[in-house]
Protein backbone atom coordinates (compact mmCIF):
# COMPACT_ATOMS: atom_id res chain seq x y z
CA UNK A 1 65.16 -178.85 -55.17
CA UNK A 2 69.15 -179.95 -55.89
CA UNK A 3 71.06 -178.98 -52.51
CA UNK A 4 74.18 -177.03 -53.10
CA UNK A 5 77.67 -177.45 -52.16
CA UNK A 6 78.10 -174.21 -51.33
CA UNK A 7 76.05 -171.10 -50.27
CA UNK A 8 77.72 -167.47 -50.62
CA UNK A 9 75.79 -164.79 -49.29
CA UNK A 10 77.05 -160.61 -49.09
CA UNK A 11 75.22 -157.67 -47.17
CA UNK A 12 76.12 -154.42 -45.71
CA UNK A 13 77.08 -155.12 -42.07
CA UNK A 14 75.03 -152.67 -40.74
CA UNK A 15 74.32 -151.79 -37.13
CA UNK A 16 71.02 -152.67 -36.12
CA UNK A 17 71.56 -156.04 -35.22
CA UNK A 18 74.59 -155.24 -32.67
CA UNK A 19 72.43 -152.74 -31.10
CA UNK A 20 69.30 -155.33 -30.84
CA UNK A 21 71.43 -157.71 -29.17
CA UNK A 22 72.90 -155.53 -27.08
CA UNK A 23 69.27 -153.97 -26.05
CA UNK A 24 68.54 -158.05 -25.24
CA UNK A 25 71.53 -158.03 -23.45
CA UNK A 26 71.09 -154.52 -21.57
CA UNK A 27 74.25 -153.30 -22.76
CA UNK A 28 75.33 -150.21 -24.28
CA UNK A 29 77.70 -150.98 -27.57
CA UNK A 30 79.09 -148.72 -30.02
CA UNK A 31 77.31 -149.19 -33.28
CA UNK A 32 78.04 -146.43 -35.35
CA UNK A 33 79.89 -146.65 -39.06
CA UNK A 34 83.01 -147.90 -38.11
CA UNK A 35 82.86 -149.46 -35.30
CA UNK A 36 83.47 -153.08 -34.83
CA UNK A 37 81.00 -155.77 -34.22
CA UNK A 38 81.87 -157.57 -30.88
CA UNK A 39 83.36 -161.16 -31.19
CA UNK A 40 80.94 -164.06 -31.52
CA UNK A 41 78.05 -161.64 -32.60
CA UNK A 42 78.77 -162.24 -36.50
CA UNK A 43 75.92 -164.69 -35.61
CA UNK A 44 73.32 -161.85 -35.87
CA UNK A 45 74.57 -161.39 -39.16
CA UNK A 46 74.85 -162.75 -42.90
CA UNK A 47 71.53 -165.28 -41.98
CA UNK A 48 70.03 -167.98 -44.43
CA UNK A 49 66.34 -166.68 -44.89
CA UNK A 50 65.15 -169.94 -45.78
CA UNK A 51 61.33 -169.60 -47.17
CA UNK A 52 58.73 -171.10 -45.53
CA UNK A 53 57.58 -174.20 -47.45
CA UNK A 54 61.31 -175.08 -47.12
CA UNK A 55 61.09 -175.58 -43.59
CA UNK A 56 60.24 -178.88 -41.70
CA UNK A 57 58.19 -179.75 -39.11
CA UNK A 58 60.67 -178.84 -36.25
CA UNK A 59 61.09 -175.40 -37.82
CA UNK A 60 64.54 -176.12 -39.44
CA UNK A 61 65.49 -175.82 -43.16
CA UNK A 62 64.99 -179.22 -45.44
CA UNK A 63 67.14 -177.62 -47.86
CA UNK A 64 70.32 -175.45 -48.27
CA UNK A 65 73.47 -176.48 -45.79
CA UNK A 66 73.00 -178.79 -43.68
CA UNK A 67 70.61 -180.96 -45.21
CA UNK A 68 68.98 -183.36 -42.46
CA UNK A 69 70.33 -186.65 -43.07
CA UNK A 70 66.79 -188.54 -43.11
CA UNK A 71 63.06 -187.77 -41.98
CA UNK A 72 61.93 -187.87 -38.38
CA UNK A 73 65.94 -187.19 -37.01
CA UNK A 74 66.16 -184.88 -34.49
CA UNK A 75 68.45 -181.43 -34.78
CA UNK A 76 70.89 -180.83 -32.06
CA UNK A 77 73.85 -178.18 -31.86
CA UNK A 78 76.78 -179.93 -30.41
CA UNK A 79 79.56 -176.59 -30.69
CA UNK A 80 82.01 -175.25 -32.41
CA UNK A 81 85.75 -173.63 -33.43
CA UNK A 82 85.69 -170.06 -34.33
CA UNK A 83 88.77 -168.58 -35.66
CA UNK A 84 88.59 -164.52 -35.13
CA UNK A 85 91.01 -162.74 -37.05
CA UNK A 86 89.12 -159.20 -36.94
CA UNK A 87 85.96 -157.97 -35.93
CA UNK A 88 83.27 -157.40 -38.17
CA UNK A 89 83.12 -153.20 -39.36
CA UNK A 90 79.85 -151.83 -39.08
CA UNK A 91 78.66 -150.27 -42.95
CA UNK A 92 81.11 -152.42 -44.90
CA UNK A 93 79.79 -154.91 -47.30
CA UNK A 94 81.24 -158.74 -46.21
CA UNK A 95 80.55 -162.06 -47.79
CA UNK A 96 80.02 -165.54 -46.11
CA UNK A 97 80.89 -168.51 -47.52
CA UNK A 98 79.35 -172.06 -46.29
CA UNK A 99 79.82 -175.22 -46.97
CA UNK A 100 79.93 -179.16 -45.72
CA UNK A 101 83.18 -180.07 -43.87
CA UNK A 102 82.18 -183.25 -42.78
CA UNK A 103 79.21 -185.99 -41.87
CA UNK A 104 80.03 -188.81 -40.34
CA UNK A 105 77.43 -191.52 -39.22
CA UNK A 106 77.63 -193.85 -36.81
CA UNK A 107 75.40 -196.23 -34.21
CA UNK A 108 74.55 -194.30 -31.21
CA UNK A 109 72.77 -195.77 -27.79
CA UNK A 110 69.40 -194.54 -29.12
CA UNK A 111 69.87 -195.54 -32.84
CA UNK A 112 71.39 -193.92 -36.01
CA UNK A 113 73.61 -190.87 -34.99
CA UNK A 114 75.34 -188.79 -37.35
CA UNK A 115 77.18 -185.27 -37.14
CA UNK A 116 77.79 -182.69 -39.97
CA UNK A 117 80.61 -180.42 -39.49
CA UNK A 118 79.51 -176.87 -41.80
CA UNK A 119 81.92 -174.43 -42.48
CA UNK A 120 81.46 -170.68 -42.31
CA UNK A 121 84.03 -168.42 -43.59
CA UNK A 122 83.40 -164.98 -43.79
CA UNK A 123 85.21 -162.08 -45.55
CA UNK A 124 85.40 -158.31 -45.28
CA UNK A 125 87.58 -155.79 -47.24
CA UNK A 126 89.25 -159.14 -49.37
CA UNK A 127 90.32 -160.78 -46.64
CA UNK A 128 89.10 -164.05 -44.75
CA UNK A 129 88.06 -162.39 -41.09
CA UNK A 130 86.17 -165.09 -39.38
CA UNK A 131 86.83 -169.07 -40.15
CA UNK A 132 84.03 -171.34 -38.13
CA UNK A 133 82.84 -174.45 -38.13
CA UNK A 134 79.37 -175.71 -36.34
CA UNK A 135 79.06 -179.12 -35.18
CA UNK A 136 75.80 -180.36 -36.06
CA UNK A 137 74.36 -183.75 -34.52
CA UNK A 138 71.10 -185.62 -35.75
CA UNK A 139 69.59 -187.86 -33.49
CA UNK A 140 67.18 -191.01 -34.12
CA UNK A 141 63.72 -189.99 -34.15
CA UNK A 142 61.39 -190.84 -30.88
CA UNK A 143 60.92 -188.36 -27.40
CA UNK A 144 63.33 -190.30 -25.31
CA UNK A 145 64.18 -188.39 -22.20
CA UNK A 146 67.78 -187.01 -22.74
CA UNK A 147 70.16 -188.44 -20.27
CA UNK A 148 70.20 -185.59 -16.93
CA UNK A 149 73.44 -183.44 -16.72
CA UNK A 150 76.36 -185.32 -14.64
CA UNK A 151 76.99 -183.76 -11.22
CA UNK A 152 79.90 -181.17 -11.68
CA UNK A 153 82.61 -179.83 -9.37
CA UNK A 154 82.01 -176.84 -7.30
CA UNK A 155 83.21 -174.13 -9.77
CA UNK A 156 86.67 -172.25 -9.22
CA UNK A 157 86.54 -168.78 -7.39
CA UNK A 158 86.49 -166.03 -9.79
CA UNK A 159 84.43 -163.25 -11.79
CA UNK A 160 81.11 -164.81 -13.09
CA UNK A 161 78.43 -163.17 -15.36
CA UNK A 162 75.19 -164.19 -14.95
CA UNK A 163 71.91 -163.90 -17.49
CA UNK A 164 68.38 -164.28 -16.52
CA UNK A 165 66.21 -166.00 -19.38
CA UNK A 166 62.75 -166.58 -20.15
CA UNK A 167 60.03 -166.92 -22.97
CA UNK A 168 60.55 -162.91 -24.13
CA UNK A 169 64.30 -163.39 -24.33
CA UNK A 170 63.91 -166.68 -26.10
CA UNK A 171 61.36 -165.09 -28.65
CA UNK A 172 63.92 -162.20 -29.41
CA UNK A 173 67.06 -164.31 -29.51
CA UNK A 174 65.56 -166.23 -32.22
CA UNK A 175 64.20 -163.32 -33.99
CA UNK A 176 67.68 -161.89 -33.93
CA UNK A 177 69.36 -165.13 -35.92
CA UNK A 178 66.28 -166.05 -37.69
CA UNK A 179 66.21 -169.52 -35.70
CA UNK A 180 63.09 -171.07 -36.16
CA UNK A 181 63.54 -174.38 -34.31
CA UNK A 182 60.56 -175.22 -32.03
CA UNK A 183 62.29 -176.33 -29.21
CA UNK A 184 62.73 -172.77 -28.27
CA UNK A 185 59.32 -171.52 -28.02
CA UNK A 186 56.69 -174.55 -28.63
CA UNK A 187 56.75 -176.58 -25.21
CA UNK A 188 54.51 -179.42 -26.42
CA UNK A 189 57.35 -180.01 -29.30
CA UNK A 190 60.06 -179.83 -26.63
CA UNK A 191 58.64 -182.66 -24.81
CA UNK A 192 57.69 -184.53 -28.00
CA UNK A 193 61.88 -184.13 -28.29
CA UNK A 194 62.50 -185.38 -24.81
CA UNK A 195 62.99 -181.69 -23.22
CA UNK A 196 61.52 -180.63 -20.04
CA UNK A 197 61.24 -176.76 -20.66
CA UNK A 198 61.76 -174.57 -23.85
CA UNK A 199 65.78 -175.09 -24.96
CA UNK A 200 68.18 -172.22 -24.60
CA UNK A 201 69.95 -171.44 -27.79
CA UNK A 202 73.83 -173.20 -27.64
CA UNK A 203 74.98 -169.99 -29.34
CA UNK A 204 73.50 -167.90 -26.61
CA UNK A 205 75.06 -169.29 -24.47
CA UNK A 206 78.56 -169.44 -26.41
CA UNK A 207 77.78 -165.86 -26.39
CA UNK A 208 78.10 -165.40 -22.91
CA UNK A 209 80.87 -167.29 -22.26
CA UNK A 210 82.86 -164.91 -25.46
CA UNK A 211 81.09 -161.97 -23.42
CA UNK A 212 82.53 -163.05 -19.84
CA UNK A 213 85.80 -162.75 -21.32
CA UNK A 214 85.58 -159.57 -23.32
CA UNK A 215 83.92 -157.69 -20.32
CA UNK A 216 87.47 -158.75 -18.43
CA UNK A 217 89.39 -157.50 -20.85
CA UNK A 218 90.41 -161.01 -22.50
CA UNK A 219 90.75 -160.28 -26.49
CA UNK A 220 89.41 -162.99 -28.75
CA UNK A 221 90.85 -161.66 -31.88
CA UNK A 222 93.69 -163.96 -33.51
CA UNK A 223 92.60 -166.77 -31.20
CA UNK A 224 90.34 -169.56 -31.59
CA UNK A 225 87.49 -169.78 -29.24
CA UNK A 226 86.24 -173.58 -28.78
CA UNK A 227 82.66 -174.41 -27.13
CA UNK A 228 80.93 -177.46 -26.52
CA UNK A 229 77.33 -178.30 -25.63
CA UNK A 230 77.45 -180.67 -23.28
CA UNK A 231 74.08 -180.76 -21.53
CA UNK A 232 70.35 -179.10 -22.51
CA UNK A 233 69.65 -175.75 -20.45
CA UNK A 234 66.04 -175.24 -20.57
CA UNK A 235 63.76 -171.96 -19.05
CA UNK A 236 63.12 -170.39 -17.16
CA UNK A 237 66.37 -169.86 -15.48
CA UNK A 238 69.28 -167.73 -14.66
CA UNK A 239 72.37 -168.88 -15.58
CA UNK A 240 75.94 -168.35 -14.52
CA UNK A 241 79.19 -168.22 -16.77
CA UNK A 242 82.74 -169.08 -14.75
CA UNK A 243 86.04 -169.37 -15.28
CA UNK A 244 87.27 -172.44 -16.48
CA UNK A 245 89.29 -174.91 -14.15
CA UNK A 246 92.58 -173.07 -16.10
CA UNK A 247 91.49 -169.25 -15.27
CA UNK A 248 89.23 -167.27 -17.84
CA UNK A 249 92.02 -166.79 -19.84
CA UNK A 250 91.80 -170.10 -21.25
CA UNK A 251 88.58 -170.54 -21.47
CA UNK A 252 85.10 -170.48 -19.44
CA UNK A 253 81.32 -172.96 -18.48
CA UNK A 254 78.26 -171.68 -18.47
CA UNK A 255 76.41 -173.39 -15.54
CA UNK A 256 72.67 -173.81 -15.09
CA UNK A 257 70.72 -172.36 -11.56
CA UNK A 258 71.37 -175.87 -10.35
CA UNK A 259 75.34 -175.54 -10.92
CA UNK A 260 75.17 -178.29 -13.69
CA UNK A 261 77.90 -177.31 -16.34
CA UNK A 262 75.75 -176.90 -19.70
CA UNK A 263 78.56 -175.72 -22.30
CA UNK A 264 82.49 -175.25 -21.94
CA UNK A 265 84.92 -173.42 -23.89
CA UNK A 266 88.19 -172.73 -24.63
CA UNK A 267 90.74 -170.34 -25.79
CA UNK A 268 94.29 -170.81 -27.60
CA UNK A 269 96.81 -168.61 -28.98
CA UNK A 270 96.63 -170.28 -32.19
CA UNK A 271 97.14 -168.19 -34.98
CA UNK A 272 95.53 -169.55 -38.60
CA UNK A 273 97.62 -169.59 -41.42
CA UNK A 274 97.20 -166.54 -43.30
């Protein structure tokens, strides 16, 4: 099957997927026509539903955008840049566009390396909304542990949010953005990947870190909210999201129950070109 260069793909936004997310979440969201999705949950939406005999045998897609760069390599997501300019709306159609930004290859401590950069953008009433772009690393085939989180500062005082996970909220989480990569519910595959517990999503907990500053009142529209996954956060847990070192203004960690920082993020005034 040829792999394209681009995928475009339109629905309705409608509003059951805010409100499952927020049931996951035990919040209570507006979801009605009209209302807007919140930011960073556009990843509930607009999904690739890749068919079965087109996945591989760690669950991801062989075909479609990104295309793994050989057999045997192992999927990791490193982060991202998303650009909000406006929230989703709740029964309009919108369109998302992706494509390949980037791969570059190179020799890593454990073999071949190489990251893929895919770029989302997604439009609503004939305007660009949301630009994003994924960073997507591939990894050298094997189950060599992966290297143990480095000790981290004590984190500054301030407002945290935390999030208990476990199997059930893994099993919905993936359900909600049709994520069918083992590592998050086959334990025998996590280990075969060097894990030592089933993975929590990266995006989940990119989520959390976006939600930490909404529920204070910190707007992510027209600013660029910048995550990294710096360590593996496996269950079952609860995990903490705090400030960052500059105030959650500018950006927040989420921290695992042994205070090692998992995933960072920042946010800039940074207004894309319109």
């Amino acid at each position: 099957m040829p792999h394209p260069d681009k995928i475009e793909r339109t629905e309705i936004i409608a509003s059951e997927p805010t409100e499952s997310l927020a049931a996951m979440l035990d919040l209570t969201v507006p979801c009605a026509l009209g209302d807007k999705v919140p930011p960073l949950w556009h990843w509930t939406y607009l999904l690739d539903r890749t068919p079965e005999r087109h996945l591989g045998e760690d669950g991801h897609p062989v075909v479609g955008i990104p295309v793994p760069p050989g057999p045997g390599r192992r999927r990791m997501f490193a982060g991202g840049r998303v650009t909000t300019r406006e929230l989703l709306e709740i029964g309009k159609p919108a369109t998302k566009v992706t494509s390949v930004k980037q791969t570059v290859t190179k020799e890593g401590r454990t073999g071949p390396l190489t990251i893929t950069t895919v770029q989302h953008d997604i439009f609503q009433n004939r305007a660009l909304i949301i630009h994003e772009e994924q960073d997507i690393l591939y990894r050298a085939a094997g189950s060599d542990p992966l290297p143990r989180p480095a000790k981290s500062p004590a984190p500054l005082p301030g407002p945290t949010l935390d999030l208990s996970v476990d199997e059930r909220l893994l099993f919905r989480f993936s359900a909600l953005t049709y994520n069918a990569h083992r590592i998050h519910y086959d334990l025998d595959w996590c280990h075969r990947e060097g894990y030592t517990g089933l993975v929590i999503h990266g995006p989940l907990l990119a989520i959390m870190m976006g939600e930490h500053m909404r529920r204070n009142e910190i707007p992510l529209v027209d600013k660029v909210f910048d995550y990294r996954l710096v360590s593996p956060m496996t269950t079952p847990q609860t995990f903490s999201v705090f400030p960052s070192q500059k105030g959650l203004q500018k950006g927040a960690e989420a921290r695992s129950a042994a205070g090692a920082v998992c995933a960072i993020s920042t946010l800039t005034d940074e207004r894309p070109n319109r």
